[in-house]
C-alpha atoms as a PDB file:
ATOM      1  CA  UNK A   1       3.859 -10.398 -22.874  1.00  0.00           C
ATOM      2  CA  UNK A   2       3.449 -10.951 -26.290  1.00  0.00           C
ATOM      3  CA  UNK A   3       1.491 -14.040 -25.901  1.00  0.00           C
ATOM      4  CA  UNK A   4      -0.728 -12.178 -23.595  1.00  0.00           C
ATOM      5  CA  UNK A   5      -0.888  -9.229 -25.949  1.00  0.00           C
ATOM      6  CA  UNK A   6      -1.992 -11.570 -28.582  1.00  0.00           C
ATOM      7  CA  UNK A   7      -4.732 -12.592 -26.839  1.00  0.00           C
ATOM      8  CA  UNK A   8      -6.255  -9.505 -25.439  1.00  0.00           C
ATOM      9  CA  UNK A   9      -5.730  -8.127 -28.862  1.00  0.00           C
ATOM     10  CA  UNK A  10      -3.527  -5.471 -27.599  1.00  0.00           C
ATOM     11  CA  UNK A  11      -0.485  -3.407 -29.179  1.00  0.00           C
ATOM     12  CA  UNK A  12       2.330  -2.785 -27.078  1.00  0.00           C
ATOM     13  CA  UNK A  13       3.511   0.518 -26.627  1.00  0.00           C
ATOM     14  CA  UNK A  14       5.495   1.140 -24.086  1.00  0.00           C
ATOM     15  CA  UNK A  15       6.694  -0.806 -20.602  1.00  0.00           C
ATOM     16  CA  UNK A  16       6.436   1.389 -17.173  1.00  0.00           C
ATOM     17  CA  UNK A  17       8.352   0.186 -13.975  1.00  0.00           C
ATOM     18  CA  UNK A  18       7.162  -1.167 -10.163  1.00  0.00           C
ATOM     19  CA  UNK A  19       8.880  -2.962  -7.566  1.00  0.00           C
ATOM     20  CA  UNK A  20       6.963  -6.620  -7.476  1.00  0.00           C
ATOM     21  CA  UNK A  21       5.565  -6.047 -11.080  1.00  0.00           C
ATOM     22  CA  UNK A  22       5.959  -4.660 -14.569  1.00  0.00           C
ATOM     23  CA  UNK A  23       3.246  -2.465 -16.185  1.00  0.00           C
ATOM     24  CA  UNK A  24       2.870  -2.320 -19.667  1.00  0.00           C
ATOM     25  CA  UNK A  25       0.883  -0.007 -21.595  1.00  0.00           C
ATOM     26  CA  UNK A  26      -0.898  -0.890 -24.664  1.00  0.00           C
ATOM     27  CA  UNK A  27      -3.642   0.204 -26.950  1.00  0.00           C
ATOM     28  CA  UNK A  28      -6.807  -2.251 -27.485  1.00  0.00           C
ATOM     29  CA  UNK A  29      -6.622  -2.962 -30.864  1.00  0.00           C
ATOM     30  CA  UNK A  30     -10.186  -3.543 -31.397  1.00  0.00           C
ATOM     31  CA  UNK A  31     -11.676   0.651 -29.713  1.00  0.00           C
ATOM     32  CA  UNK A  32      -7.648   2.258 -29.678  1.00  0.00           C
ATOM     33  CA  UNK A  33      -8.397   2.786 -26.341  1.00  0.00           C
ATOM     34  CA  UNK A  34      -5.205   2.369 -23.837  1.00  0.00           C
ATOM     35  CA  UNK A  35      -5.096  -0.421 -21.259  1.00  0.00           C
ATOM     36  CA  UNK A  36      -2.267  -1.844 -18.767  1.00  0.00           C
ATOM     37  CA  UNK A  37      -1.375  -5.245 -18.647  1.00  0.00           C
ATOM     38  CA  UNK A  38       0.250  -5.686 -15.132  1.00  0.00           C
ATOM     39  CA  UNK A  39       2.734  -9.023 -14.961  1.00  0.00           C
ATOM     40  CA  UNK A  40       4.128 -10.179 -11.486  1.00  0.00           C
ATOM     41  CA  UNK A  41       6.796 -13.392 -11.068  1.00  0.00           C
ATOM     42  CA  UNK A  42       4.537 -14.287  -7.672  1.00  0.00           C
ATOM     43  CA  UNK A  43       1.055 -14.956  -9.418  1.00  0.00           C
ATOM     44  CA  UNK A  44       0.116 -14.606  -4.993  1.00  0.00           C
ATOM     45  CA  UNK A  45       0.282 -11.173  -5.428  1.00  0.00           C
ATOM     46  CA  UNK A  46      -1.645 -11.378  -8.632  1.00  0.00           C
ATOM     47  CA  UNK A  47      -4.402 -13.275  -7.184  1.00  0.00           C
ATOM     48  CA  UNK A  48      -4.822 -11.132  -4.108  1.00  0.00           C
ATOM     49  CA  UNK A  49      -4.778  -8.077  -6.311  1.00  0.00           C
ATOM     50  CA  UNK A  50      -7.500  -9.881  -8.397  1.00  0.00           C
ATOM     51  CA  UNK A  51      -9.462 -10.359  -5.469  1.00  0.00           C
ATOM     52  CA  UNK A  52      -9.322  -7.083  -3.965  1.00  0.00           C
ATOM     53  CA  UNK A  53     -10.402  -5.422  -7.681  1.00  0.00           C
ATOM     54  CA  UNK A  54     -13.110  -7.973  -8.590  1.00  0.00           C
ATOM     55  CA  UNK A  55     -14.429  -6.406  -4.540  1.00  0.00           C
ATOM     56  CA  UNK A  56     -14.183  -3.086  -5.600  1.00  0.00           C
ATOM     57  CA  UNK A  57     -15.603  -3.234  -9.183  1.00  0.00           C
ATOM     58  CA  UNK A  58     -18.531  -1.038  -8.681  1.00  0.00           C
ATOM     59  CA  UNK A  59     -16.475   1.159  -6.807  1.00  0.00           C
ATOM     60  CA  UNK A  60     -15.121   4.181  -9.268  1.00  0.00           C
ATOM     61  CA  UNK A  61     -12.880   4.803  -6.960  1.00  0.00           C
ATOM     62  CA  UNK A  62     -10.657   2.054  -8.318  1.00  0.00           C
ATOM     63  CA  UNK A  63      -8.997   1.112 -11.178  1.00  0.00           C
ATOM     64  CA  UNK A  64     -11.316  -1.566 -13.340  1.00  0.00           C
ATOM     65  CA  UNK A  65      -9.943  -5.332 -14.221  1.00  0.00           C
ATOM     66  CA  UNK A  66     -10.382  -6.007 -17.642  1.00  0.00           C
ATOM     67  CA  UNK A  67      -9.312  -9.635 -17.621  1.00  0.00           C
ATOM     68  CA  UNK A  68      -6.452 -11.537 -15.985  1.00  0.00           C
ATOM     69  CA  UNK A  69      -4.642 -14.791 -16.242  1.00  0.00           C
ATOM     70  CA  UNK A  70      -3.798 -15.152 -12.418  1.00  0.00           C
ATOM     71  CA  UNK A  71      -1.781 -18.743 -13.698  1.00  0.00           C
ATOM     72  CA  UNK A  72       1.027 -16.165 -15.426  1.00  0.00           C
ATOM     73  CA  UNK A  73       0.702 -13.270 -12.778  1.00  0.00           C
ATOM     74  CA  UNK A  74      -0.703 -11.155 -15.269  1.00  0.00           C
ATOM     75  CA  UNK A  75      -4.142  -8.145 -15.065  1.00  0.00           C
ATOM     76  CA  UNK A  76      -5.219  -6.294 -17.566  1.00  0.00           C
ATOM     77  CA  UNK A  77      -6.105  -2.987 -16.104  1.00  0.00           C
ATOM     78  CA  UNK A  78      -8.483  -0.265 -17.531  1.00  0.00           C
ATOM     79  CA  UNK A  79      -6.123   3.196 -18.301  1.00  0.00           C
ATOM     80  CA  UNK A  80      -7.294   5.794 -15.947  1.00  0.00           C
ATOM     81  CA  UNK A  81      -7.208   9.361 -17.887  1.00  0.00           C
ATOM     82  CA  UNK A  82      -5.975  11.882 -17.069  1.00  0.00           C
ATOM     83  CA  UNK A  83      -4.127   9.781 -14.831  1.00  0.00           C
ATOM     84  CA  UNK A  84      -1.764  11.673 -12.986  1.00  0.00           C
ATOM     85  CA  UNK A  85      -0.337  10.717  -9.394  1.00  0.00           C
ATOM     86  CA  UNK A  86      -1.898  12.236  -7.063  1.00  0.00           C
ATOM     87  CA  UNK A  87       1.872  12.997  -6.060  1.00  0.00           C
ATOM     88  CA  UNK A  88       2.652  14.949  -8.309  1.00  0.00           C
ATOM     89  CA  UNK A  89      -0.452  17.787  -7.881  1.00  0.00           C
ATOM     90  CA  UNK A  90      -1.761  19.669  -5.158  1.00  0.00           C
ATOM     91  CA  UNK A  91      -4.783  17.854  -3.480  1.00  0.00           C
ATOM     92  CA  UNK A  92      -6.900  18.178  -0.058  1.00  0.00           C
ATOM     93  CA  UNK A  93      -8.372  16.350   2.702  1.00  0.00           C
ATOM     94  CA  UNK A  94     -11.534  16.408   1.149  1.00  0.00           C
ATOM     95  CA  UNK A  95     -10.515  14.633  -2.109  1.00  0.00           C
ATOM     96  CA  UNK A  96      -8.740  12.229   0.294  1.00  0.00           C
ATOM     97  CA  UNK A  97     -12.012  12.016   1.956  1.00  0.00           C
ATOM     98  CA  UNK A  98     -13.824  10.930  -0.933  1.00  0.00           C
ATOM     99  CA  UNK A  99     -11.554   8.162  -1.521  1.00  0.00           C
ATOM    100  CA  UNK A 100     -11.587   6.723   1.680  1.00  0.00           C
ATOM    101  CA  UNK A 101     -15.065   6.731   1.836  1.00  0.00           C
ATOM    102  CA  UNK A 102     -15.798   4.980  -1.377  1.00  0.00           C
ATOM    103  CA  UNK A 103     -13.128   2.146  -0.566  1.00  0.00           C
ATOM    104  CA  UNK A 104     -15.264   1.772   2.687  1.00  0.00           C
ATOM    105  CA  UNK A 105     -18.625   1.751   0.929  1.00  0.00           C
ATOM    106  CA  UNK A 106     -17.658  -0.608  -1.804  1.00  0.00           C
ATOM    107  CA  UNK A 107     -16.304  -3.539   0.369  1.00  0.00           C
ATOM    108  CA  UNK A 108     -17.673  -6.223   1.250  1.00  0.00           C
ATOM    109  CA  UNK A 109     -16.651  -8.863   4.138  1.00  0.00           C
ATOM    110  CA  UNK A 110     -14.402 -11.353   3.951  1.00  0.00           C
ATOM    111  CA  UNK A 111     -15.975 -14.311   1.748  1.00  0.00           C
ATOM    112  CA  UNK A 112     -14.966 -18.351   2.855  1.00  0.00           C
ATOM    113  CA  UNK A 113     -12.798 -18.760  -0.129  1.00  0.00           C
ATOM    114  CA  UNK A 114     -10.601 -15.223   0.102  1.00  0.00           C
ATOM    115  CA  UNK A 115      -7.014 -15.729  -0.861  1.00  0.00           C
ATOM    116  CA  UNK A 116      -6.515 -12.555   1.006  1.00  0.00           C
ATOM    117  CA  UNK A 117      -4.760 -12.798   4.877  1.00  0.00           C
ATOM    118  CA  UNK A 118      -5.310 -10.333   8.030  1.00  0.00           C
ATOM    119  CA  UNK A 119      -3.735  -6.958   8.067  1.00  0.00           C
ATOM    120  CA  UNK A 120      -1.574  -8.336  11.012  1.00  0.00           C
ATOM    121  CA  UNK A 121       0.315 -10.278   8.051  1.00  0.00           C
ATOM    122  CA  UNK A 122       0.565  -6.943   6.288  1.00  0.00           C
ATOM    123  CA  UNK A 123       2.128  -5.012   9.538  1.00  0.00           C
ATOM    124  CA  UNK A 124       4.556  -8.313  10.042  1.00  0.00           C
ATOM    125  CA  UNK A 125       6.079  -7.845   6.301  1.00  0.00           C
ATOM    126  CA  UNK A 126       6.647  -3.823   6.376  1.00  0.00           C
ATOM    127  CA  UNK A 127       8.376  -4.292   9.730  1.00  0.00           C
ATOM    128  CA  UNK A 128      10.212  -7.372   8.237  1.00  0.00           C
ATOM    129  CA  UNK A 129      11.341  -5.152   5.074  1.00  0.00           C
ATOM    130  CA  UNK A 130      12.153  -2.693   7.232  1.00  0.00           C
ATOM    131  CA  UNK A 131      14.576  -4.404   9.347  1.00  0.00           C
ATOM    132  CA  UNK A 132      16.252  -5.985   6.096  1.00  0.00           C
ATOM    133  CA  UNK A 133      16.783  -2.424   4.697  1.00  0.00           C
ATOM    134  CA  UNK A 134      18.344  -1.452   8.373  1.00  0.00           C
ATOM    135  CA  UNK A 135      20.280  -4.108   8.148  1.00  0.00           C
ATOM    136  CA  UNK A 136      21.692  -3.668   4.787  1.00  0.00           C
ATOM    137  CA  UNK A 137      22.076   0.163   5.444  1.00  0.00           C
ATOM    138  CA  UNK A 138      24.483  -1.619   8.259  1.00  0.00           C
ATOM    139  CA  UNK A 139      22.040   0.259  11.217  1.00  0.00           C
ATOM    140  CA  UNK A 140      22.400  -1.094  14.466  1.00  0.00           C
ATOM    141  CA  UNK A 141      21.893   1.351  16.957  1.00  0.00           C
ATOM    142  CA  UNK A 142      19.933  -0.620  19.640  1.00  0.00           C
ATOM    143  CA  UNK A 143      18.159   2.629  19.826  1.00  0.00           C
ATOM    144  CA  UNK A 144      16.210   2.399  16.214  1.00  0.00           C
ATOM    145  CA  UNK A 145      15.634  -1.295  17.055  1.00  0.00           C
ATOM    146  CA  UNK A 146      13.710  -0.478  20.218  1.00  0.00           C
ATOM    147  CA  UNK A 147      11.726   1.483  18.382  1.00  0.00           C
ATOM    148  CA  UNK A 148      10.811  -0.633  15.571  1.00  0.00           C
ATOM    149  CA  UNK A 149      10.273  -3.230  18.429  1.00  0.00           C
ATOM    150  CA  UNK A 150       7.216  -1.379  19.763  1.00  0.00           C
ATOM    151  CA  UNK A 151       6.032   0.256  16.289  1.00  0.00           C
ATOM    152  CA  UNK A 152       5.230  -3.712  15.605  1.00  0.00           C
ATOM    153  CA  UNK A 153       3.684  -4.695  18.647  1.00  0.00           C
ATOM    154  CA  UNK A 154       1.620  -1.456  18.316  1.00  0.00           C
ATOM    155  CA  UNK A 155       0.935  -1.971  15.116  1.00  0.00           C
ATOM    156  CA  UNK A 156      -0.340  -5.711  15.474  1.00  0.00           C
ATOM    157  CA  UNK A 157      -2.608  -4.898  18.206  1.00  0.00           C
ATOM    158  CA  UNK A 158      -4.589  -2.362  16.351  1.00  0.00           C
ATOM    159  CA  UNK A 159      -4.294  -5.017  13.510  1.00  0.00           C
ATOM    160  CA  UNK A 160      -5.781  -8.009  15.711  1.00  0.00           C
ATOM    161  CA  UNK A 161      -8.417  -6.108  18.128  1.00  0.00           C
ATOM    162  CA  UNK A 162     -10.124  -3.951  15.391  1.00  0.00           C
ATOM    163  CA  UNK A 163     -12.732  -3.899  12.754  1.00  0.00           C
ATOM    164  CA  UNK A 164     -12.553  -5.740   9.910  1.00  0.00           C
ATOM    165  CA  UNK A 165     -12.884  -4.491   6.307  1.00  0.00           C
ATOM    166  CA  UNK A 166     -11.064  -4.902   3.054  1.00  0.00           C
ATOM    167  CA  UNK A 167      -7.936  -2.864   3.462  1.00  0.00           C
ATOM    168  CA  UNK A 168      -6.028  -1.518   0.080  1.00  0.00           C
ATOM    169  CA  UNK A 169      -2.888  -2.020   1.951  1.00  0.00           C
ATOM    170  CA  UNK A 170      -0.311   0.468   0.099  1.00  0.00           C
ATOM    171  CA  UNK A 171      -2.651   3.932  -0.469  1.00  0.00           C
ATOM    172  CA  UNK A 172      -0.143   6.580  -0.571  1.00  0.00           C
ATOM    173  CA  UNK A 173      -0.630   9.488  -3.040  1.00  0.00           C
ATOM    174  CA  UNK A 174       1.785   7.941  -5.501  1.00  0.00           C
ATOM    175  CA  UNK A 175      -0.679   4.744  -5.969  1.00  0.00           C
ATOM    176  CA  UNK A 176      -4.022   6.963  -6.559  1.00  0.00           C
ATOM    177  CA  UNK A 177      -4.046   8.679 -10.181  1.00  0.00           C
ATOM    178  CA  UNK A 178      -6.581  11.582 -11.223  1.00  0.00           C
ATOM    179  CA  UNK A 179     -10.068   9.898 -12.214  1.00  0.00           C
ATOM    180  CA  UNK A 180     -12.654  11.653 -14.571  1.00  0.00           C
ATOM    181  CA  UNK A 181     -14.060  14.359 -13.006  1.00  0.00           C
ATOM    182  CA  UNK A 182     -11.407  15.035 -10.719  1.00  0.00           C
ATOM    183  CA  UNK A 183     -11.892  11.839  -8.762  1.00  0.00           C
ATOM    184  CA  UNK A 184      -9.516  10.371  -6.812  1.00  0.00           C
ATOM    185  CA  UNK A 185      -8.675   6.652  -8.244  1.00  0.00           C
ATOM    186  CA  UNK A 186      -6.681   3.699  -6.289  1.00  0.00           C
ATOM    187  CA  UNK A 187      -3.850   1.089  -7.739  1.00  0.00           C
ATOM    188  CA  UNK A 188      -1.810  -0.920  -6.972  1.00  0.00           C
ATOM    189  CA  UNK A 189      -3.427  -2.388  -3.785  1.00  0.00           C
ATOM    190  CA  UNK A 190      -1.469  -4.796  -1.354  1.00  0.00           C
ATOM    191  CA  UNK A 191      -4.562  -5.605   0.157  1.00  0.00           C
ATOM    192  CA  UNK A 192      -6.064  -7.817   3.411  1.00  0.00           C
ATOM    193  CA  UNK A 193      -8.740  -8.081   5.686  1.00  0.00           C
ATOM    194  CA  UNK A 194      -8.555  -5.416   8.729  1.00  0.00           C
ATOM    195  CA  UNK A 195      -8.824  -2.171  10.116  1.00  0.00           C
ATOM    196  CA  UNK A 196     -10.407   0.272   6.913  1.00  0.00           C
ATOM    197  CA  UNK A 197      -8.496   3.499   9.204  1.00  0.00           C
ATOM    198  CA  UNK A 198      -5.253   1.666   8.314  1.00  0.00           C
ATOM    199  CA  UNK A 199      -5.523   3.434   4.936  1.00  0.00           C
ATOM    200  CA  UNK A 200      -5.508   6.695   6.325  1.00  0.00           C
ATOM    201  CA  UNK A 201      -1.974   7.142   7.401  1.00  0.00           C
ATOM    202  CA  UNK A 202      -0.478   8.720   4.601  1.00  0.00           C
ATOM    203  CA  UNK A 203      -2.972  11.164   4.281  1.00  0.00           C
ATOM    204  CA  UNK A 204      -2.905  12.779   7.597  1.00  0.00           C
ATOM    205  CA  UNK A 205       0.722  12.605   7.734  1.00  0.00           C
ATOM    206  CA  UNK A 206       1.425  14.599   4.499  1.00  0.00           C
ATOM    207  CA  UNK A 207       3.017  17.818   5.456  1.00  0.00           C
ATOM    208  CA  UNK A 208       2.258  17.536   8.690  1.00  0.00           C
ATOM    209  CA  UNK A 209       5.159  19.152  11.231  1.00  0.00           C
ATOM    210  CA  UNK A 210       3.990  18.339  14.850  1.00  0.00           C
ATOM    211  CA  UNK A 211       1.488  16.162  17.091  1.00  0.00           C
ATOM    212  CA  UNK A 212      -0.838  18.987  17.744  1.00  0.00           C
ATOM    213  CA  UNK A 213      -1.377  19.473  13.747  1.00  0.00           C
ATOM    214  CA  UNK A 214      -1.749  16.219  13.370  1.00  0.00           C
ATOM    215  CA  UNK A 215      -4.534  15.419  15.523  1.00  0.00           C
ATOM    216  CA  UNK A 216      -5.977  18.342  14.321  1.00  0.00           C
ATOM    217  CA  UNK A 217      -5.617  16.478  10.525  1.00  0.00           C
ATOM    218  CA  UNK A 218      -6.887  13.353  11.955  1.00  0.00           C
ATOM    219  CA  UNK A 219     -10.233  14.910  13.562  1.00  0.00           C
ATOM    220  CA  UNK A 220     -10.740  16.688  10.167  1.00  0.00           C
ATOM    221  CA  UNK A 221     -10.670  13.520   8.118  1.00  0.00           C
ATOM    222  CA  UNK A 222     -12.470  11.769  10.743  1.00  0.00           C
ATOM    223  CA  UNK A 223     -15.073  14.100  10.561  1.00  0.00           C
ATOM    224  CA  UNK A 224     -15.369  13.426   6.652  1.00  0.00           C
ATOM    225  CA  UNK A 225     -15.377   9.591   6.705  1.00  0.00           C
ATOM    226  CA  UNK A 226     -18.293   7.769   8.355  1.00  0.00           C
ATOM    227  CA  UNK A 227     -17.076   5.322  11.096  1.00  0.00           C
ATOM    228  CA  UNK A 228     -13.312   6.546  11.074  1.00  0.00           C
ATOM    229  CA  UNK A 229     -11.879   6.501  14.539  1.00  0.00           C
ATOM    230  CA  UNK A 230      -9.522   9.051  15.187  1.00  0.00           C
ATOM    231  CA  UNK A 231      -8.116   7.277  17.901  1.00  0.00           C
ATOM    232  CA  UNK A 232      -7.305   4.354  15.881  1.00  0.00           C
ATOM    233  CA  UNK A 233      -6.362   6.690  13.028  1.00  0.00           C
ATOM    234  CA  UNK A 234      -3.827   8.562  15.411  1.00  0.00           C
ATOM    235  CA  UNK A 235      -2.504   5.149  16.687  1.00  0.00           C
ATOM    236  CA  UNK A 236      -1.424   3.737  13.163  1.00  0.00           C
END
């Protein structure tokens, strides 16, 4: 870090947590502007993320790269002001639509040289960590493990018989922060190339209590976001 911060010119102020990273923030020595270097052990995940933002860069809708050294792992990430989780405040399907819509609009398809794998990889690792977390939880009702069973094969064939889009891959309300102008704004992607409706999941499910309300949720959204099916949305 403090190679990097030397550098970028940046003073450290403070480190923040994550799971497959650490996010630092730091003030730009040269405007006093904040900015968050990013550092991951598995530069993979760096690149990928690199890939998916260098996509999305005209999209304001998503957190800006400011410069990365994808050898070390490590992005340098525009601060997003006022940049609070969207999990932490009230928000509404129209916000949500907004996002979604701009994530759509701003990607392009995949390119010949994309470090970035199918959605079906995507599916195969949350059902993987799920089953280690089962397992260490010391769950073995053959009951649960039916179910994840078939919540994988569901999941893969929506994953390998859909459309195919760039996918943030992780867009729950705890990786979108308030933008300017009360814009929505994505981080954190765990992006691949799939089915755009994939990202929807969290958004319809949020306080939702039964199947009727969420269909209803689903056909609202749908309605919001050009070429979201709610049949595929209902089936992630």
């Amino acid at each position: 870090m403090d190679e990097l911060a030397a550098r970028w010119d940046l003073a450290l102020v403070a480190s923040g947590g994550g799971s497959t990273s650490r996010v630092f923030r730091c003030i730009k020595q040269d405007t006093g502007t904040s900015a968050w270097p990013k550092l991951t052990p598995e530069p993979g995940i760096a690149r990928e993320e690199a890939e998916a933002l260098q996509a999305w860069a005209k999209t304001p809708s998503v957190v800006t790269p400011l410069a990365q050294d994808l050898a070390a792992g490590a992005l340098l990430l525009e601060d997003v002001e006022p940049g609070v989780q969207v999990s932490r405040r009230a928000w509404n399907l129209v916000e949500a639509a907004a996002l979604l819509r701009d994530l759509r609009a701003g990607a392009p398809v995949p390119g010949e040289h994309s470090v970035l794998r199918l959605l079906s990889h995507r599916v195969d690792f949350v059902c993987d960590l799920t089953d280690r977390r089962l397992a260490a939880g010391d769950v073995n009702d053959p009951a649960v493990s039916k179910v994840l069973r078939q919540a994988r094969a569901a999941a893969l064939e929506l994953a390998e018989g859909g459309p195919v889009g760039l996918v943030h891959g992780d867009l729950h309300p705890a990786n979108v922060l308030s933008g300017p102008g009360a814009r929505m704004v994505a981080i954190d992607p765990r992006p691949a190339w799939g089915d755009p409706d994939f990202d929807a999941v969290d958004w319809v499910l949020a306080g939702v209590a039964d199947s009727a309300a969420l269909e209803q949720r689903i056909e609202e959204l749908a309605a919001l976001v050009p070429d979201m099916s709610p049949r595929r949305v209902l089936g992630w």
